[in-house]
Protein backbone atom coordinates (compact mmCIF):
# COMPACT_ATOMS: atom_id res chain seq x y z
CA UNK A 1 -20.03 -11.55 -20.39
CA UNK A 2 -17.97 -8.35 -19.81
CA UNK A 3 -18.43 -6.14 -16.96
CA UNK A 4 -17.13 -2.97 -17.93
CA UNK A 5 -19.20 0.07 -16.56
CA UNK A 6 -19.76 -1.75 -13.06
CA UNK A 7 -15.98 -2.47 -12.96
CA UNK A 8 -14.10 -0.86 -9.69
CA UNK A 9 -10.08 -0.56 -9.88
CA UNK A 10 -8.90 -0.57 -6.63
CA UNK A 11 -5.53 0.45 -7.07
CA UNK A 12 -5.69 3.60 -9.28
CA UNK A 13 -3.53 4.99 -11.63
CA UNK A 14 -0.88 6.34 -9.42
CA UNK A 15 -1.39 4.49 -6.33
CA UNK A 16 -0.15 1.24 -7.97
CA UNK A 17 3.29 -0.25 -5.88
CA UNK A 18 4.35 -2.00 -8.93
CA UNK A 19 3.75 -2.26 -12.70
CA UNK A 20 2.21 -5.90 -12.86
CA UNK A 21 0.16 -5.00 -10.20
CA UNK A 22 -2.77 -3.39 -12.11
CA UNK A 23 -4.30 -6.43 -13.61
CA UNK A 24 -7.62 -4.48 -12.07
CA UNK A 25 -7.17 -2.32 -15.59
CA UNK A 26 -8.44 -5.14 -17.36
CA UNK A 27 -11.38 -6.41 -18.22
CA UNK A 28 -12.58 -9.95 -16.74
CA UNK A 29 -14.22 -12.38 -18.80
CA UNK A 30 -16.72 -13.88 -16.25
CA UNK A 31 -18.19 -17.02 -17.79
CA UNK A 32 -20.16 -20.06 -16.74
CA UNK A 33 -19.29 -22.01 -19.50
CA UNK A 34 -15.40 -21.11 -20.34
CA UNK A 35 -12.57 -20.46 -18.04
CA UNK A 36 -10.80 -17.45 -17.31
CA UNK A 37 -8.02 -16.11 -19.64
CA UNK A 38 -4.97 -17.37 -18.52
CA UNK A 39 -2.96 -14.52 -18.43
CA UNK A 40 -5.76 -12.87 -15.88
CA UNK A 41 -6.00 -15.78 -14.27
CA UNK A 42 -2.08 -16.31 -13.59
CA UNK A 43 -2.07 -12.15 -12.08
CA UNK A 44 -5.11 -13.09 -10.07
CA UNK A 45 -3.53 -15.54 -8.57
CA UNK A 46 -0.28 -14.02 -7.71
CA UNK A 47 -2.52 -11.23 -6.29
CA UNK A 48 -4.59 -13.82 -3.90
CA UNK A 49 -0.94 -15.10 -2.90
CA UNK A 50 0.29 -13.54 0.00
CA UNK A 51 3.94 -14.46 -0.40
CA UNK A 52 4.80 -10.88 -2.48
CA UNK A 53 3.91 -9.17 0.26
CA UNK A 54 6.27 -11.68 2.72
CA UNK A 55 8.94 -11.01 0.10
CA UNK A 56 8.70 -7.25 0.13
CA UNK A 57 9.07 -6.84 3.72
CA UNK A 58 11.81 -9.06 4.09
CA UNK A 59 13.60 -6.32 1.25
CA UNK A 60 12.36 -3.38 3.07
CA UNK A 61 14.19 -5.11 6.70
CA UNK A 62 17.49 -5.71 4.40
CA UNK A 63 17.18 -2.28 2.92
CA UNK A 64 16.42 -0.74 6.81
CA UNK A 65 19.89 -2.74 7.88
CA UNK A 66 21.94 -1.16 4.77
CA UNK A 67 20.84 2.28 5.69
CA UNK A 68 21.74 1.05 9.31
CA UNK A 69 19.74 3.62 10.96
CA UNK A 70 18.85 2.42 14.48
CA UNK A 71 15.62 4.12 15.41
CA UNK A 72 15.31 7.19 17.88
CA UNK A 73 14.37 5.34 21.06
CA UNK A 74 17.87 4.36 20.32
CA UNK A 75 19.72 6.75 19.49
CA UNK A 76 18.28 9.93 20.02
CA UNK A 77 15.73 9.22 22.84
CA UNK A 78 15.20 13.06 23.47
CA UNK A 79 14.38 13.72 20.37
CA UNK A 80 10.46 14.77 18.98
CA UNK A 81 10.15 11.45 17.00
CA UNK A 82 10.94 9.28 20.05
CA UNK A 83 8.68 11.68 22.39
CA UNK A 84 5.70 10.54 19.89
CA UNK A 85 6.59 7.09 19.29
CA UNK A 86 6.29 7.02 23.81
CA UNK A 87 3.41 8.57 23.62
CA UNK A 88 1.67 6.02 21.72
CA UNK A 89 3.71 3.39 23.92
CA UNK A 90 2.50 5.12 26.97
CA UNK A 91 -1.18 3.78 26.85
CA UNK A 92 0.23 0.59 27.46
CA UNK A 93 1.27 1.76 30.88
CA UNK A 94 -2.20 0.84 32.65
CA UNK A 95 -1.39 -2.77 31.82
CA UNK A 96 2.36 -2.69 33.08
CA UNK A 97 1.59 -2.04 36.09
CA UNK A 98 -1.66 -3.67 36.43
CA UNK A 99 0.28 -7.00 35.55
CA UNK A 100 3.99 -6.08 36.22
CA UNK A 101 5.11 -10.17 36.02
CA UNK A 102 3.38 -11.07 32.86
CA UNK A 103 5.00 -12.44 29.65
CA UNK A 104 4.53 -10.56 26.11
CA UNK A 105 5.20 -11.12 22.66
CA UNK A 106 4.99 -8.06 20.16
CA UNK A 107 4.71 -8.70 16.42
CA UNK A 108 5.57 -6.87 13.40
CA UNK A 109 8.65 -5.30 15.85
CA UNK A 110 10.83 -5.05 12.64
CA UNK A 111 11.82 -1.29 13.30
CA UNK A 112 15.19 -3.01 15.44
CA UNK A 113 12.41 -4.31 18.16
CA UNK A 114 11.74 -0.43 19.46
CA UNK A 115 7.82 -1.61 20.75
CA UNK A 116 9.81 -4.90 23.03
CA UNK A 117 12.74 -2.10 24.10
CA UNK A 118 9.69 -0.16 25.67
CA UNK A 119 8.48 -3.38 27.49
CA UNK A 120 11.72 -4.23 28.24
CA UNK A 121 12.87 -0.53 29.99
CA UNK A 122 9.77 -1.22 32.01
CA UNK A 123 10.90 -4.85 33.68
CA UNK A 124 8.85 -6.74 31.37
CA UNK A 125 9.96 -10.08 29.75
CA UNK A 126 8.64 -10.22 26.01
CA UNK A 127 9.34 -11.94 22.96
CA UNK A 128 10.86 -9.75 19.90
CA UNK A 129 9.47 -10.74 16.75
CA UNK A 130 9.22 -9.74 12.99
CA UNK A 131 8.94 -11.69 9.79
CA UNK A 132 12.78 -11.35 9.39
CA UNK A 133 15.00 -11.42 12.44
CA UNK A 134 17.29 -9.42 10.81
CA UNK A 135 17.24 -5.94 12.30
CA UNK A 136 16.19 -7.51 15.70
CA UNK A 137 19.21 -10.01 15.30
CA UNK A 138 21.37 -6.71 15.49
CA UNK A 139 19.47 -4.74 17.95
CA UNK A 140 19.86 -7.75 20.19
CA UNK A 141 23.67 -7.46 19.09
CA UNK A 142 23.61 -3.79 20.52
CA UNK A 143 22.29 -5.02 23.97
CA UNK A 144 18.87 -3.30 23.45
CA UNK A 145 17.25 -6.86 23.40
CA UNK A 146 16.92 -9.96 25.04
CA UNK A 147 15.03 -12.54 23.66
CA UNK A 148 14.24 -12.27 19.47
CA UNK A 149 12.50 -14.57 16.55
CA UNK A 150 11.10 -14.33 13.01
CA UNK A 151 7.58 -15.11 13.10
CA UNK A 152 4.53 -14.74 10.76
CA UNK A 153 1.51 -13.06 12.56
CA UNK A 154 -0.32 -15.08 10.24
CA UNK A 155 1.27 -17.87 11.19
CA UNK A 156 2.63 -17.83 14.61
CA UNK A 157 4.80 -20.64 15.79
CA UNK A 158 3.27 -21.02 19.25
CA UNK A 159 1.59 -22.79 20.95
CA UNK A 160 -2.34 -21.89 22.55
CA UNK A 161 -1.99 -19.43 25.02
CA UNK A 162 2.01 -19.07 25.58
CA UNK A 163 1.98 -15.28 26.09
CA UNK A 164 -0.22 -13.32 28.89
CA UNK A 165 -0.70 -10.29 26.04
CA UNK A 166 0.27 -9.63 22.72
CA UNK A 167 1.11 -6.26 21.43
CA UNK A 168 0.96 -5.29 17.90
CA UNK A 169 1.84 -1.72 17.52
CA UNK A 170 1.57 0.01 13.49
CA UNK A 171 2.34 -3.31 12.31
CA UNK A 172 -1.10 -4.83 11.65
CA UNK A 173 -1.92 -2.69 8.72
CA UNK A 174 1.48 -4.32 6.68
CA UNK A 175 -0.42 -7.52 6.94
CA UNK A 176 -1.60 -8.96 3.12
CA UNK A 177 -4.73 -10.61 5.64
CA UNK A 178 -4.57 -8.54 8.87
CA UNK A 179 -8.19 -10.80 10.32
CA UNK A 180 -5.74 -13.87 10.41
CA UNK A 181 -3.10 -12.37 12.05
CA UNK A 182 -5.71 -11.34 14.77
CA UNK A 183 -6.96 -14.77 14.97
CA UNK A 184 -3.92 -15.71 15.58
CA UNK A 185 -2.71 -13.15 18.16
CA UNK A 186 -5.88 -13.95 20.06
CA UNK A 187 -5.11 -18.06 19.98
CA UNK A 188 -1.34 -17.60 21.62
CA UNK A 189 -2.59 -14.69 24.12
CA UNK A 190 -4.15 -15.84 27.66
CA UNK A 191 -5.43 -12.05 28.92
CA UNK A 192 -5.30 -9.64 25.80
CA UNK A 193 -4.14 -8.67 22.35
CA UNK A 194 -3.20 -5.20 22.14
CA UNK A 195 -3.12 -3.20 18.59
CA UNK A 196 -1.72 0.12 18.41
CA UNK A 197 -2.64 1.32 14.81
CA UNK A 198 -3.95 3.75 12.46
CA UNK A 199 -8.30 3.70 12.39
CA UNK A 200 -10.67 4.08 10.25
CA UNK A 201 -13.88 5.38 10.29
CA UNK A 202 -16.99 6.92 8.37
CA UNK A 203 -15.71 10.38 6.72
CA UNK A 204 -16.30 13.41 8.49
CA UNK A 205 -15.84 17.13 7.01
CA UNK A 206 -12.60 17.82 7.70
CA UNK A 207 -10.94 14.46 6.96
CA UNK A 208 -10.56 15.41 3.71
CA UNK A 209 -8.50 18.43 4.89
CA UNK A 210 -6.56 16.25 6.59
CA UNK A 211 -5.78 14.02 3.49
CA UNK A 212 -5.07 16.90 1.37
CA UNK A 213 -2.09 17.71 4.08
CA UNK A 214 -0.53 14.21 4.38
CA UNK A 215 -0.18 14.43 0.34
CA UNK A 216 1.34 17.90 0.80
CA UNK A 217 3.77 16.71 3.68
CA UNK A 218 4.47 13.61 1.98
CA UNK A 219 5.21 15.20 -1.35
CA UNK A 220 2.27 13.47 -3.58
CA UNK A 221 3.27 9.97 -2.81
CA UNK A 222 0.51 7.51 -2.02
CA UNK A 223 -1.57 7.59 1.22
CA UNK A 224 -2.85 4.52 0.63
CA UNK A 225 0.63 2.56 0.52
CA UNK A 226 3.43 2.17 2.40
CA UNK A 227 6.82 2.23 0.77
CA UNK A 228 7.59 -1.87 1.14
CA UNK A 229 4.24 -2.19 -1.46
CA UNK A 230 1.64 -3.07 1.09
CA UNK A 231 -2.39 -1.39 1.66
CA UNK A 232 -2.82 0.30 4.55
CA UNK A 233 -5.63 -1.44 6.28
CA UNK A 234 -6.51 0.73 8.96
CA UNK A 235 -8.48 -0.67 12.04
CA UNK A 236 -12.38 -0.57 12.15
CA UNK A 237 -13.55 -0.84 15.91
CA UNK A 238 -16.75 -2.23 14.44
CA UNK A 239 -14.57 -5.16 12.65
CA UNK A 240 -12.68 -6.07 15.72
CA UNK A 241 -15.64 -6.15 18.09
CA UNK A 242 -17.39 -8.15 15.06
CA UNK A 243 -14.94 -10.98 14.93
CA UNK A 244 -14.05 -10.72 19.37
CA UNK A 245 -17.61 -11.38 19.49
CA UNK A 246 -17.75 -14.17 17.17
CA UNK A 247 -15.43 -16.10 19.21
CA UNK A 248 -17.60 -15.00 22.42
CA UNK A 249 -14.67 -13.00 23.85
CA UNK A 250 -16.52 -10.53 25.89
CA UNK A 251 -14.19 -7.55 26.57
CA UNK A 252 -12.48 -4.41 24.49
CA UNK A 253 -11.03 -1.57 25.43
CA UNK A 254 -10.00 1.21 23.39
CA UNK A 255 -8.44 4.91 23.77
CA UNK A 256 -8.11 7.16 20.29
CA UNK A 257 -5.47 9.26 19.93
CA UNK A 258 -3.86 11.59 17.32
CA UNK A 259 -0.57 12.25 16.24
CA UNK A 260 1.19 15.00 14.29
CA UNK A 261 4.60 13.84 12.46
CA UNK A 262 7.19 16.25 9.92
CA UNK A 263 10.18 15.03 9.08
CA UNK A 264 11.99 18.15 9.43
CA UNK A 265 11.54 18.63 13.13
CA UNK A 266 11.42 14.98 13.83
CA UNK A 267 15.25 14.40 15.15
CA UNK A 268 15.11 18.09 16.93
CA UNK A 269 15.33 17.80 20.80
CA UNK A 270 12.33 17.16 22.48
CA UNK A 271 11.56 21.00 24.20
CA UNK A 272 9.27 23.85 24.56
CA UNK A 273 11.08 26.32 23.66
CA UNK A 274 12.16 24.36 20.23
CA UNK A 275 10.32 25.72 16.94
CA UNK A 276 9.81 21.68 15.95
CA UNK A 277 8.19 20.52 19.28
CA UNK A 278 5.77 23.55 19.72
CA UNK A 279 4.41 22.63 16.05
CA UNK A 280 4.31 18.81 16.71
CA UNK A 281 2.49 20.08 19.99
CA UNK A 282 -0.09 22.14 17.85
CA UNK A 283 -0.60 19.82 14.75
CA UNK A 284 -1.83 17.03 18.19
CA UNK A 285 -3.99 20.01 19.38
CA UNK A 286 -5.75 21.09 16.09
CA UNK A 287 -7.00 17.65 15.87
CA UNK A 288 -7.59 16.73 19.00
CA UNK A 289 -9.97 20.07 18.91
CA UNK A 290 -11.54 18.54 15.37
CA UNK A 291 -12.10 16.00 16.85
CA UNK A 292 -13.93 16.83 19.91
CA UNK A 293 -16.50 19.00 17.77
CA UNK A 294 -16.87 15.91 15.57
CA UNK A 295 -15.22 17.25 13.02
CA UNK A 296 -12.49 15.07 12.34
CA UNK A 297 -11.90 11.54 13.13
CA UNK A 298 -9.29 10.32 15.37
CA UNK A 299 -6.20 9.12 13.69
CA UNK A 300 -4.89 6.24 15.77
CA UNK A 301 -6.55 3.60 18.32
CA UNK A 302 -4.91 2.00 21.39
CA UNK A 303 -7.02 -1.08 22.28
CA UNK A 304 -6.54 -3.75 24.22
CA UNK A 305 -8.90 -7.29 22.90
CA UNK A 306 -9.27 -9.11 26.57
CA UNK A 307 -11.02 -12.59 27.05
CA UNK A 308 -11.25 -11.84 31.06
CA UNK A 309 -12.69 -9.09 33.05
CA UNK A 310 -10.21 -6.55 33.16
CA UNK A 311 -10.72 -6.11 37.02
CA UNK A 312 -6.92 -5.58 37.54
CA UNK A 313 -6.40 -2.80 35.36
CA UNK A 314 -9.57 -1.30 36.39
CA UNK A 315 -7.66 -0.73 39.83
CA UNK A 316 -4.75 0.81 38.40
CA UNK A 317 -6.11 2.25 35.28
């Protein structure tokens, strides 16, 4: 039997990474009796594989190294791209201080280890990690690290409950099976997993807008893919509450945010009087005003997945 008007492609024409990846253009012979054409069945199953995707980010760390372009924290920490990137970082402040001696791990930290530089410039001991150690092999090189490893969120090397928090910031979405990863993070973690990361949520009326400018500012290329290959699987508050409370964890915390990025003001300095800063400033404010009216959904979520009362950062919070 063919299923042919029913059928849903879920990479369409244009938003396809690579070639060979739009075995979703063809028709599936679904049978009871007689098995699968082979040559489906042999793109099916390099699609179900998650080892492209480990391969494509390990290219995209080599390729960040050749370009050897150390990010802004780094380099440039006055600059309008770092002020955003500690913004974001700055939610985790409540936690710092709340538990100023505790251990962390952060995964996905493949940008040269800028979230554990963060933890690190505020007296915390933490774990660099990535699926390739190699740009955190040369940040730790530089001095800007300590202590560095390759790990696979979805397969974490650790054992139960070796880190007081985890912290997983704009990585979680490169995962091929992001619920894993969680899993995981929550198994190694004693207090809290924290994701930093782009949400999702039921369209409202001027999300399209919003759409329609990231393909302006990003010149037509894909919103739904990143440039290593992989979805963007945004975070659904719903789904993480969904599979905390499944495991009876009991506590979540969360605090939406939004963030305005161009690349042409991005490495300006950081000031109000620069042209760059007071339109960063205003693309936050626009949607921070959408969203307030309900307008507009809020583009990123800061939220820390606890399995204890949060008493201590209720005192400092």
């Amino acid at each position: 039997m063919y299923w042919r008007k029913n059928w849903v492609c879920l990479r369409q024409s244009g938003e396809r990474y690579r070639p060979e990846q739009s075995a979703c253009r063809r028709y599936i012979c679904v049978s009871q009796d007689g098995p699968v054409d082979d040559g489906v069945r042999k793109v099916v199953m390099r699609h179900n594989d998650p080892q492209w995707s480990y391969e494509q980010h390990q290219d995209h760390d080599e390729q960040i190294i050749k370009e050897n372009k150390l990010p802004s924290c780094y380099l440039t920490p006055e600059s309008v791209d770092a002020w955003r990137h500690r913004r974001m970082h700055n939610t985790l402040l409540p936690l710092i201080r709340a538990f100023p001696k505790d251990s962390w791990i952060t995964l996905g930290d493949g940008k040269y280890g800028s979230d554990a530089y963060f933890l690190k410039q505020n007296g915390i001991s933490v774990l660099a990690t990535s699926l390739s150690d190699t740009t955190l092999t040369h940040a730790r090189d530089l001095g800007y690290l300590d202590n560095i490893k390759s790990q696979n969120a979805e397969q974490i090397e650790e054992a139960d409950s070796s880190f007081d928090f985890v912290l997983c910031k704009e990585s979680y979405h490169h995962f091929p099976r992001p619920p894993i990863a969680f899993y995981e993070m929550l198994r190694v973690s004693k207090k809290a997993v924290v994701l930093i990361e782009p949400v999702e949520g039921g369209k409202k009326a001027l999300d399209y807008l919003k759409l329609l400018v990231k393909k302006i500012l990003r010149k037509g290329k894909s919103t739904l893919f990143e440039p290593s290959g992989n979805y963007i699987y945004k975070v659904d508050l719903d789904e993480i509450s969904r599979m905390m409370t499944a495991l009876n964890y009991e506590f979540i915390a969360f605090k939406k945010i939004n963030d305005f990025y161009h690349p042409k003001f991005s490495e300006g300095r950081y000031n109000l009087a620069s042209v760059g800063t007071l339109i960063t400033l205003a693309g936050i404010a626009v949607q921070n005003l959408f969203c307030f009216l309900r307008l507009m959904n809020y583009g990123l979520l800061s939220s820390p997945s606890s399995q204890i009362p949060p008493s201590g950062c209720r005192r400092n919070c």
